[in-house]
C-alpha atoms as a PDB file:
ATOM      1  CA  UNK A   1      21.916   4.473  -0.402  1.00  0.00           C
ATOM      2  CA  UNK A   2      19.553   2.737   2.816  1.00  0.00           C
ATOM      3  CA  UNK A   3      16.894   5.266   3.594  1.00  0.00           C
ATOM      4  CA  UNK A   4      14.979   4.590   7.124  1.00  0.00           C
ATOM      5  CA  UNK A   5      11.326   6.242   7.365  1.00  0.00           C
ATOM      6  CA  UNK A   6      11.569   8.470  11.190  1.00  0.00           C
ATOM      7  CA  UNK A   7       7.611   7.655  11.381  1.00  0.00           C
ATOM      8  CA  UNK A   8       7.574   3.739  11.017  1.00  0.00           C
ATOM      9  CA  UNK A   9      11.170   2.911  10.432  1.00  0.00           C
ATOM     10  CA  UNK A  10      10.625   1.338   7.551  1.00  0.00           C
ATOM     11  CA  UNK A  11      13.529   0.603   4.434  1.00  0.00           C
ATOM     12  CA  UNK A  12      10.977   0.757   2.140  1.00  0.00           C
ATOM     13  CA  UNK A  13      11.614   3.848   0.574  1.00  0.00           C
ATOM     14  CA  UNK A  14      10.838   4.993  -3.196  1.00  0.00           C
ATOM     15  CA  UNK A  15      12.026   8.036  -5.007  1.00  0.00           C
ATOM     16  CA  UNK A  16       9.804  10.351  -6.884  1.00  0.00           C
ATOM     17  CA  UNK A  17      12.297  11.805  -9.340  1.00  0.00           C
ATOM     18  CA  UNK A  18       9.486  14.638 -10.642  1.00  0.00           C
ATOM     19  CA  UNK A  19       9.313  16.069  -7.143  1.00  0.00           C
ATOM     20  CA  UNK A  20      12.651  14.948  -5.993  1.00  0.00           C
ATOM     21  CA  UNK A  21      10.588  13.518  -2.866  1.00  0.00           C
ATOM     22  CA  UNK A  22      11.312  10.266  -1.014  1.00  0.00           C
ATOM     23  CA  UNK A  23       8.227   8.401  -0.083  1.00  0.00           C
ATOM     24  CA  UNK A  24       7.626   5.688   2.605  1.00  0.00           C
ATOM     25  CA  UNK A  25       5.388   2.515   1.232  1.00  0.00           C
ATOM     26  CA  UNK A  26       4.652   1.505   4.554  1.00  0.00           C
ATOM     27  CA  UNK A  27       3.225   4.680   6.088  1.00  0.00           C
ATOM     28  CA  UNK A  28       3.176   7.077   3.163  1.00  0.00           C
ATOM     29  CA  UNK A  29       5.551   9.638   4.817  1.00  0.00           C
ATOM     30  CA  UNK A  30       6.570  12.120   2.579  1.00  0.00           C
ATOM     31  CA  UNK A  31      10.313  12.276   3.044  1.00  0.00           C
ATOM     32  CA  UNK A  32      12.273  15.258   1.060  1.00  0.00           C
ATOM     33  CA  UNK A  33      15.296  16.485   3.075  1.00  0.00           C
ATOM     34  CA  UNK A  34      18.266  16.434   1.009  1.00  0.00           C
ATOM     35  CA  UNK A  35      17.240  14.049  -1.562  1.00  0.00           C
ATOM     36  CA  UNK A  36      20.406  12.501  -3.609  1.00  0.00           C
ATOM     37  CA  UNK A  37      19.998  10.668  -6.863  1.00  0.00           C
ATOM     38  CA  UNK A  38      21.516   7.225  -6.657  1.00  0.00           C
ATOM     39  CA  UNK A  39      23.137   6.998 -10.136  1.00  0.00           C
ATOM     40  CA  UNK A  40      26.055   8.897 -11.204  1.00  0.00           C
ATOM     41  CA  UNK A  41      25.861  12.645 -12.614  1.00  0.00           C
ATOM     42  CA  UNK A  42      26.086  13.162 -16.355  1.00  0.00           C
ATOM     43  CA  UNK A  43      26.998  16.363 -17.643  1.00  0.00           C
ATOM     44  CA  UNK A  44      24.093  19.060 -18.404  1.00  0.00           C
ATOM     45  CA  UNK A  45      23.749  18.832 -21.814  1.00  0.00           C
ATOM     46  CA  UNK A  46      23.599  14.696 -21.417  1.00  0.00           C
ATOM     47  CA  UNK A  47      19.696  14.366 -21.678  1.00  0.00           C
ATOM     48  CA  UNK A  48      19.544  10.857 -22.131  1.00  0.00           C
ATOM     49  CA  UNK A  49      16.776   9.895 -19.684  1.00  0.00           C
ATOM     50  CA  UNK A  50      17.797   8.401 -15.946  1.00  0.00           C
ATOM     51  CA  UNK A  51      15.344   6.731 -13.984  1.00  0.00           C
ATOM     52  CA  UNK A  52      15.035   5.681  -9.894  1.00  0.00           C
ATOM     53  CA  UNK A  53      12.676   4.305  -7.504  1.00  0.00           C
ATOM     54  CA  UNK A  54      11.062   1.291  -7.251  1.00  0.00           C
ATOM     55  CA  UNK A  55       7.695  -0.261  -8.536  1.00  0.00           C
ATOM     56  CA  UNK A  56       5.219  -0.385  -5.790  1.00  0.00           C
ATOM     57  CA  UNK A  57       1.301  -0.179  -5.825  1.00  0.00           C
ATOM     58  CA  UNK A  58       0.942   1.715  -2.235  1.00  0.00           C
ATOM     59  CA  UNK A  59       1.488   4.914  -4.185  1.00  0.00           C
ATOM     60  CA  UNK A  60      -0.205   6.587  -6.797  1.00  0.00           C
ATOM     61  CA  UNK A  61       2.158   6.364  -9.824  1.00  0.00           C
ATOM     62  CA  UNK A  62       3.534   2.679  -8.480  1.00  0.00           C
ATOM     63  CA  UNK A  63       6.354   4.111  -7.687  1.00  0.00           C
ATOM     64  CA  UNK A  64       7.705   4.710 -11.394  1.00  0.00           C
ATOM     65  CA  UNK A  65       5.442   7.166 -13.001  1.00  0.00           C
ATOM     66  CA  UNK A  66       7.319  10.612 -14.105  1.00  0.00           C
ATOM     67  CA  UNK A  67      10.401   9.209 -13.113  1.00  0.00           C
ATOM     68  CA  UNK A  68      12.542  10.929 -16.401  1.00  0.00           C
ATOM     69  CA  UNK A  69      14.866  13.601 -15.636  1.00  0.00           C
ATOM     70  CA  UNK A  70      17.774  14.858 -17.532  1.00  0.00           C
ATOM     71  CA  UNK A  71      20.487  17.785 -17.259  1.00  0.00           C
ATOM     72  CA  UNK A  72      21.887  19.334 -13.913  1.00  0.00           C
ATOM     73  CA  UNK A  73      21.186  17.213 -10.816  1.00  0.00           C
ATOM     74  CA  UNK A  74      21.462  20.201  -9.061  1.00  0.00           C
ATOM     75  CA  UNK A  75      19.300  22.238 -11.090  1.00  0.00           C
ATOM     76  CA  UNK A  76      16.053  20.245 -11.303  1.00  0.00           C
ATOM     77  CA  UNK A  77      16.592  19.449  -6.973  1.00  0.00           C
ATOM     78  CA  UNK A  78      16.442  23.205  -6.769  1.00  0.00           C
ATOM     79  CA  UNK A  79      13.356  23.963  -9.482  1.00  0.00           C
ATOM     80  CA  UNK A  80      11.639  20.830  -7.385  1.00  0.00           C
ATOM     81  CA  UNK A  81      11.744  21.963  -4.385  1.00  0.00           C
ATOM     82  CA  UNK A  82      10.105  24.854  -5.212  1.00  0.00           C
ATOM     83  CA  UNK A  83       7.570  23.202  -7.485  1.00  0.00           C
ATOM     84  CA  UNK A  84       6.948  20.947  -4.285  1.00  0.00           C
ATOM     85  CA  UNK A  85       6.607  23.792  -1.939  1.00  0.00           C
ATOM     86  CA  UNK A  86       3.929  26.003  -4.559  1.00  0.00           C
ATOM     87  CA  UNK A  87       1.789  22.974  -5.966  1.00  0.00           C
ATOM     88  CA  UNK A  88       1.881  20.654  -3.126  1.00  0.00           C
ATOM     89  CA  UNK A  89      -1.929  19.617  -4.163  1.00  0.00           C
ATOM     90  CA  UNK A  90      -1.599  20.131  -7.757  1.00  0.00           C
ATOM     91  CA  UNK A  91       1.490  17.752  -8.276  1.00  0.00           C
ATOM     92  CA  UNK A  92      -1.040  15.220  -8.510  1.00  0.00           C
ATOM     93  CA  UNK A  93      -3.646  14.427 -11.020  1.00  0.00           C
ATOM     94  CA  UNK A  94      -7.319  14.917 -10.487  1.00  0.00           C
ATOM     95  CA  UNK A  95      -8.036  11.734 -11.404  1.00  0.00           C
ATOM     96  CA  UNK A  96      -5.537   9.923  -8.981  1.00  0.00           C
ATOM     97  CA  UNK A  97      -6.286  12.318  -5.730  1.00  0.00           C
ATOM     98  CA  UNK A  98      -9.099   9.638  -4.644  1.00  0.00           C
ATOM     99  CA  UNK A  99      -6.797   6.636  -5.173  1.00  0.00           C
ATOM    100  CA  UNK A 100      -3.868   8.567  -3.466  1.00  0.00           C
ATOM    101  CA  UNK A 101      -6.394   9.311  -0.346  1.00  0.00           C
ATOM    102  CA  UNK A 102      -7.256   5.635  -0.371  1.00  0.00           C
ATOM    103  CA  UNK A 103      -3.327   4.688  -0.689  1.00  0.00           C
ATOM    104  CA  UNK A 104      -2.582   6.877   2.297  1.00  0.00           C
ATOM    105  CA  UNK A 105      -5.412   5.556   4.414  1.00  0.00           C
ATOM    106  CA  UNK A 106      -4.007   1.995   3.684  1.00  0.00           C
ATOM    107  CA  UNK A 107      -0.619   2.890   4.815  1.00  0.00           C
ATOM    108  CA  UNK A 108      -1.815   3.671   7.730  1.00  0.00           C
ATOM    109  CA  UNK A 109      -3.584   0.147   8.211  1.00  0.00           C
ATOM    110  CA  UNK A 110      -0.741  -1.506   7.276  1.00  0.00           C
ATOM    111  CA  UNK A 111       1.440   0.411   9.979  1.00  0.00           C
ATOM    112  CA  UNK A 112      -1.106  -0.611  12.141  1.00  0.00           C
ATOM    113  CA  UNK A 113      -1.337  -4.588  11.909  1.00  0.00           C
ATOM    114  CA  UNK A 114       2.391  -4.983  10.455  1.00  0.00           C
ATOM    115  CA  UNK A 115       0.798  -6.200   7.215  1.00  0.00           C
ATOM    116  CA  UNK A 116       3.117  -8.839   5.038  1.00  0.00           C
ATOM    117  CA  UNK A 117       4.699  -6.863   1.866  1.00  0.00           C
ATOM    118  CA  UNK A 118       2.447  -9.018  -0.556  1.00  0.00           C
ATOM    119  CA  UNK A 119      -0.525  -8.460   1.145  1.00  0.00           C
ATOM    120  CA  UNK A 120       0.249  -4.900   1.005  1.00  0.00           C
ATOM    121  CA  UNK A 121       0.803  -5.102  -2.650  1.00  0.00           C
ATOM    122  CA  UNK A 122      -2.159  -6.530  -3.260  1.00  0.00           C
ATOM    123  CA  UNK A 123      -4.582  -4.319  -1.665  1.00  0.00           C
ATOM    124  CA  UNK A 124      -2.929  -1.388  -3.240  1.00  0.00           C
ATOM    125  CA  UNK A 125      -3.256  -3.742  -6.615  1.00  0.00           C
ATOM    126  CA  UNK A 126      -7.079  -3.794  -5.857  1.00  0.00           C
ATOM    127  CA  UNK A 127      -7.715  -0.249  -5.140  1.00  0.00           C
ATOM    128  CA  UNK A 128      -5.755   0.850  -8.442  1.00  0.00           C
ATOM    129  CA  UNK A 129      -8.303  -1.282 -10.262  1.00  0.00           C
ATOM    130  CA  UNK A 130     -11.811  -0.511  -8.205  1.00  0.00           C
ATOM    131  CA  UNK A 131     -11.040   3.021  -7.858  1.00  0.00           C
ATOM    132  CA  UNK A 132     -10.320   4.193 -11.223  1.00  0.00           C
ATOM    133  CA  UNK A 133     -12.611   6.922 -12.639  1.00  0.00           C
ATOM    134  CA  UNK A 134     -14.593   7.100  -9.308  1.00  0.00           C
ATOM    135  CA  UNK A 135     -16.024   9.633  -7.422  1.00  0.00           C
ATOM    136  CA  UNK A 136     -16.509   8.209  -3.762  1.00  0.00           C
ATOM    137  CA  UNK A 137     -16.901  10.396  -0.613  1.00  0.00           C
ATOM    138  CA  UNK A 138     -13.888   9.655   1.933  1.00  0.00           C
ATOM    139  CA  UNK A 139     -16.432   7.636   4.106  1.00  0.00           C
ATOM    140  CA  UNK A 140     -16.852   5.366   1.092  1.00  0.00           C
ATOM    141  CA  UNK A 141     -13.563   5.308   0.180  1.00  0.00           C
ATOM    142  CA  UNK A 142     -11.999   4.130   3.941  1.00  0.00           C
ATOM    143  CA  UNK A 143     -14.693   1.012   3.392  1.00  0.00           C
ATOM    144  CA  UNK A 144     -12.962   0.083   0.715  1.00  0.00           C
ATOM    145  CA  UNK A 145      -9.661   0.277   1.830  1.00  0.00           C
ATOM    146  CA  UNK A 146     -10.586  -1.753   4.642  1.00  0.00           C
ATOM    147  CA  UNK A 147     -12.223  -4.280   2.741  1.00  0.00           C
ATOM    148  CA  UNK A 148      -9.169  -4.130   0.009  1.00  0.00           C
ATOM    149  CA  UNK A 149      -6.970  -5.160   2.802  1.00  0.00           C
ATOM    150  CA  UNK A 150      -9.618  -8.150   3.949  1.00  0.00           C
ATOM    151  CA  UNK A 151      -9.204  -9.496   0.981  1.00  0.00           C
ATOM    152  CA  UNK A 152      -5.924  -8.877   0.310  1.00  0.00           C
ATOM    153  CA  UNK A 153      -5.142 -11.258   3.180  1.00  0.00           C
ATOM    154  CA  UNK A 154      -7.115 -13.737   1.683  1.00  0.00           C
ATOM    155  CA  UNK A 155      -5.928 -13.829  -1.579  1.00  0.00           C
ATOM    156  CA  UNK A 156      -2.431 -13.988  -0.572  1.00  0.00           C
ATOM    157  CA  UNK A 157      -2.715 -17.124   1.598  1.00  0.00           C
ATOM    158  CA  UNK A 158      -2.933 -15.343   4.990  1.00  0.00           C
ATOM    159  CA  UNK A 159      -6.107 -16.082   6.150  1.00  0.00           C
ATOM    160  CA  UNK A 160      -7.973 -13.969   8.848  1.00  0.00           C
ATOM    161  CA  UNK A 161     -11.482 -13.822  10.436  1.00  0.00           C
ATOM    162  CA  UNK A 162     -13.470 -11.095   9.857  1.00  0.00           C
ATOM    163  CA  UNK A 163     -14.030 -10.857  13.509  1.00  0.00           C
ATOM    164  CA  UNK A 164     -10.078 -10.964  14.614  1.00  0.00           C
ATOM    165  CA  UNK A 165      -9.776  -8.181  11.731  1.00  0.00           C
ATOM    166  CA  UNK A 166     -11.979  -5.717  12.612  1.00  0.00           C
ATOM    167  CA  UNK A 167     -11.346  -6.216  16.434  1.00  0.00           C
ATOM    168  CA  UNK A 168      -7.809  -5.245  15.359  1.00  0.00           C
ATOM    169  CA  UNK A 169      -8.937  -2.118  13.903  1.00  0.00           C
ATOM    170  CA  UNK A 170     -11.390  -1.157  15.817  1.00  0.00           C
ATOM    171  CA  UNK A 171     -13.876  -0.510  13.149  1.00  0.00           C
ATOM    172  CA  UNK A 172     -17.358  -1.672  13.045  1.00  0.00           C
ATOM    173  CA  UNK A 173     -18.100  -4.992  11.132  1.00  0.00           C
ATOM    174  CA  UNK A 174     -20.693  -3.056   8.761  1.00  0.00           C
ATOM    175  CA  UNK A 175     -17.752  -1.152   7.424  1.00  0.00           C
ATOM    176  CA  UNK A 176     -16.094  -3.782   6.265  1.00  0.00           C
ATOM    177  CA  UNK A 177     -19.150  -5.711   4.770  1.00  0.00           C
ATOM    178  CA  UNK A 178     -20.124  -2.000   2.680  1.00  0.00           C
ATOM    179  CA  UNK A 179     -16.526  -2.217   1.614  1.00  0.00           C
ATOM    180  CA  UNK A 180     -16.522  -5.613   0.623  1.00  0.00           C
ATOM    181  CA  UNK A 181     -19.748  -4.777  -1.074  1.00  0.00           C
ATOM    182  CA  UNK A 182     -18.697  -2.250  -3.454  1.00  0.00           C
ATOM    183  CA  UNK A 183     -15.374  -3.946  -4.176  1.00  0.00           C
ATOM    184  CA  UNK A 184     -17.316  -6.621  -6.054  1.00  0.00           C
ATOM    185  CA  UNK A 185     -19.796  -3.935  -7.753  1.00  0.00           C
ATOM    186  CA  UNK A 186     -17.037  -2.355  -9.186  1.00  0.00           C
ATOM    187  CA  UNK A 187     -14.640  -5.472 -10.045  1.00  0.00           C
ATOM    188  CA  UNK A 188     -16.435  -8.303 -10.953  1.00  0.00           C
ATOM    189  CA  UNK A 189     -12.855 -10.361 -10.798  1.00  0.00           C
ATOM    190  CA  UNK A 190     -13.173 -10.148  -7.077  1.00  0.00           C
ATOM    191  CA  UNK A 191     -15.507 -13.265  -6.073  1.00  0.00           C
ATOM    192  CA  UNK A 192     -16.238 -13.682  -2.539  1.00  0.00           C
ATOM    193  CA  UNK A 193     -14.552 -16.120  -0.320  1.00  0.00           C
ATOM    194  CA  UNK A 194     -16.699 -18.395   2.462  1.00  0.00           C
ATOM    195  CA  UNK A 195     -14.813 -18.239   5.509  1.00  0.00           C
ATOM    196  CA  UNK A 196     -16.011 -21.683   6.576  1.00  0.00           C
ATOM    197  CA  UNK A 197     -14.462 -22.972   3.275  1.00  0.00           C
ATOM    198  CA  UNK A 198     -10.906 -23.074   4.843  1.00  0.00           C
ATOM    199  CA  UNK A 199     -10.605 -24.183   8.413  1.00  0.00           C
ATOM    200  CA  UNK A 200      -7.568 -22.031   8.531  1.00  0.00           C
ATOM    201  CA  UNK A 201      -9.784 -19.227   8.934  1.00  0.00           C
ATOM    202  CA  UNK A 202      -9.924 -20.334  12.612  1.00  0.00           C
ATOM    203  CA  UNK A 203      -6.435 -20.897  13.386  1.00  0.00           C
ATOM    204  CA  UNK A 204      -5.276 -17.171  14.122  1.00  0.00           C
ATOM    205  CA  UNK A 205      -8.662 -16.296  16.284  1.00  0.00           C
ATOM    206  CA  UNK A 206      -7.664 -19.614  18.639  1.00  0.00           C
ATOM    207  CA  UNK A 207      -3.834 -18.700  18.570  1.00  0.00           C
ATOM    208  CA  UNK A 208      -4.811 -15.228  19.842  1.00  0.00           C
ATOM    209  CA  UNK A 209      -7.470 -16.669  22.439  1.00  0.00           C
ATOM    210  CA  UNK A 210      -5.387 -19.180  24.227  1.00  0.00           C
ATOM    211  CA  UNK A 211      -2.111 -17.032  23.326  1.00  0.00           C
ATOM    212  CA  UNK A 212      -0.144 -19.131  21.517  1.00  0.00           C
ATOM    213  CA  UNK A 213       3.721 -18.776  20.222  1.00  0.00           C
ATOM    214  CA  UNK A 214       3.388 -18.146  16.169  1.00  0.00           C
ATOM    215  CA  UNK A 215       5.228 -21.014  15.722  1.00  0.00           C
ATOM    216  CA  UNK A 216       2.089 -22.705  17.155  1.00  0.00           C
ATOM    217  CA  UNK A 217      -0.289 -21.082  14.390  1.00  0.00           C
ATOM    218  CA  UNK A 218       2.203 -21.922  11.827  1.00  0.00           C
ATOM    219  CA  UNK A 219       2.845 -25.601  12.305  1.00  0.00           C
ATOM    220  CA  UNK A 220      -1.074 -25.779  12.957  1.00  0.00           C
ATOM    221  CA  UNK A 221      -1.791 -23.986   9.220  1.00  0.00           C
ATOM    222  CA  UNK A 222       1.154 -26.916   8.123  1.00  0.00           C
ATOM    223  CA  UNK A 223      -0.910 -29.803   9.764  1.00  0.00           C
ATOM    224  CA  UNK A 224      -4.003 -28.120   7.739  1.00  0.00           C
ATOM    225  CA  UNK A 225      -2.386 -28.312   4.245  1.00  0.00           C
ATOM    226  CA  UNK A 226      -1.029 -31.502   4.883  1.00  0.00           C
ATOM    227  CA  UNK A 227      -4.577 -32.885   5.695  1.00  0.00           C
ATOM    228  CA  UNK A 228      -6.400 -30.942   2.802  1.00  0.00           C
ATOM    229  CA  UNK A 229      -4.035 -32.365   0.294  1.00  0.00           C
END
């Protein structure tokens, strides 16, 4: 069954099976009308354990956490709906609301700049590691989304300058340097990157200034490679 989110229109959709909720990657959009279990219906006294969704790091669990259920389909849509409509805050764990506020604030960012699905990935990917046990205001936590997704970009081979990024979020550059910041105080693993190391840095800030086709940029990040190697 295709699933399209009504906020973003998005297809990627994943399916909490504990709260019988469908959730957008892309924007975070909680999405629970009529949800419908995509493998066939067992009899209630079959408990053998079914599973659903997909693995994703843009949401708390990835995507596959408490994803068991057994017995009447029926039954446990019913019992979680009304679970979903009483605990609403308490279906998740203390320890995870931070991460899931960060999650949902990078959601957002990637809505905003159409962000490739590994560099989405991978900014979720850092923010499950840096923000585990931690007890960051929301100020301090948005600076580290935004500096997840920085580097995100980076890692994955899709260079941008700092300046074209933060222009394209309208956030202030001191933001993104905090965020950077505490990234690497909290995971040593993340090393940071020179932008003058990679002349590719420069190629999307002069596509955007003389308004160039992205074929342009891309045969121009080609032409780059080609020379390095």
């Amino acid at each position: 069954m295709s699933l399209t989110c009504p906020q973003c229109n998005s297809k990627d959709i994943v399916f909490d099976v504990q709260f019988y909720i469908y959730v957008c990657t892309r924007c975070g959009l909680v999405i629970d009308d009529h949800p419908i279990y995509d493998y066939e219906e067992t009899k209630s006294e079959d408990y053998i354990p079914r599973y659903s969704g997909a693995h994703t790091s843009r949401v708390h669990d990835r995507g596959v956490g408490s994803t068991e259920i057994s017995g009447s389909l029926k039954r446990h849509i019913r019992e979680g709906r009304v679970w979903v409509a009483r605990n609403i805050d308490a279906r998740i764990n203390k320890e995870d609301r931070r991460l899931t506020i960060a999650l949902k604030e990078l959601n957002k960012l990637i809505k905003v700049l159409n962000v490739p699905s590994a560099v989405a990935e991978t900014a979720g990917e850092i923010l499950h590691r840096v923000l585990k046990d931690c007890s960051f205001k929301v100020t301090t936590i948005k600076k580290i989304v935004i500096a997840s997704l920085y580097s995100a970009y980076k890692i994955c081979g899709y260079p941008k300058p700092a300046k074209v990024f933060i222009k394209e979020l309208g956030i202030p550059e001191k933001d993104l340097w905090e965020g950077l910041r505490k990234i690497r105080d909290l995971d040593k693993s993340e090393k940071p990157l020179s932008e003058t190391s990679d002349p590719r840095y420069y190629v999307n800030f002069i596509s955007k200034s003389l308004n160039l086709k992205p074929q342009n940029t891309t045969l121009a990040n080609e032409i780059l490679v080609t020379v390095k190697d």
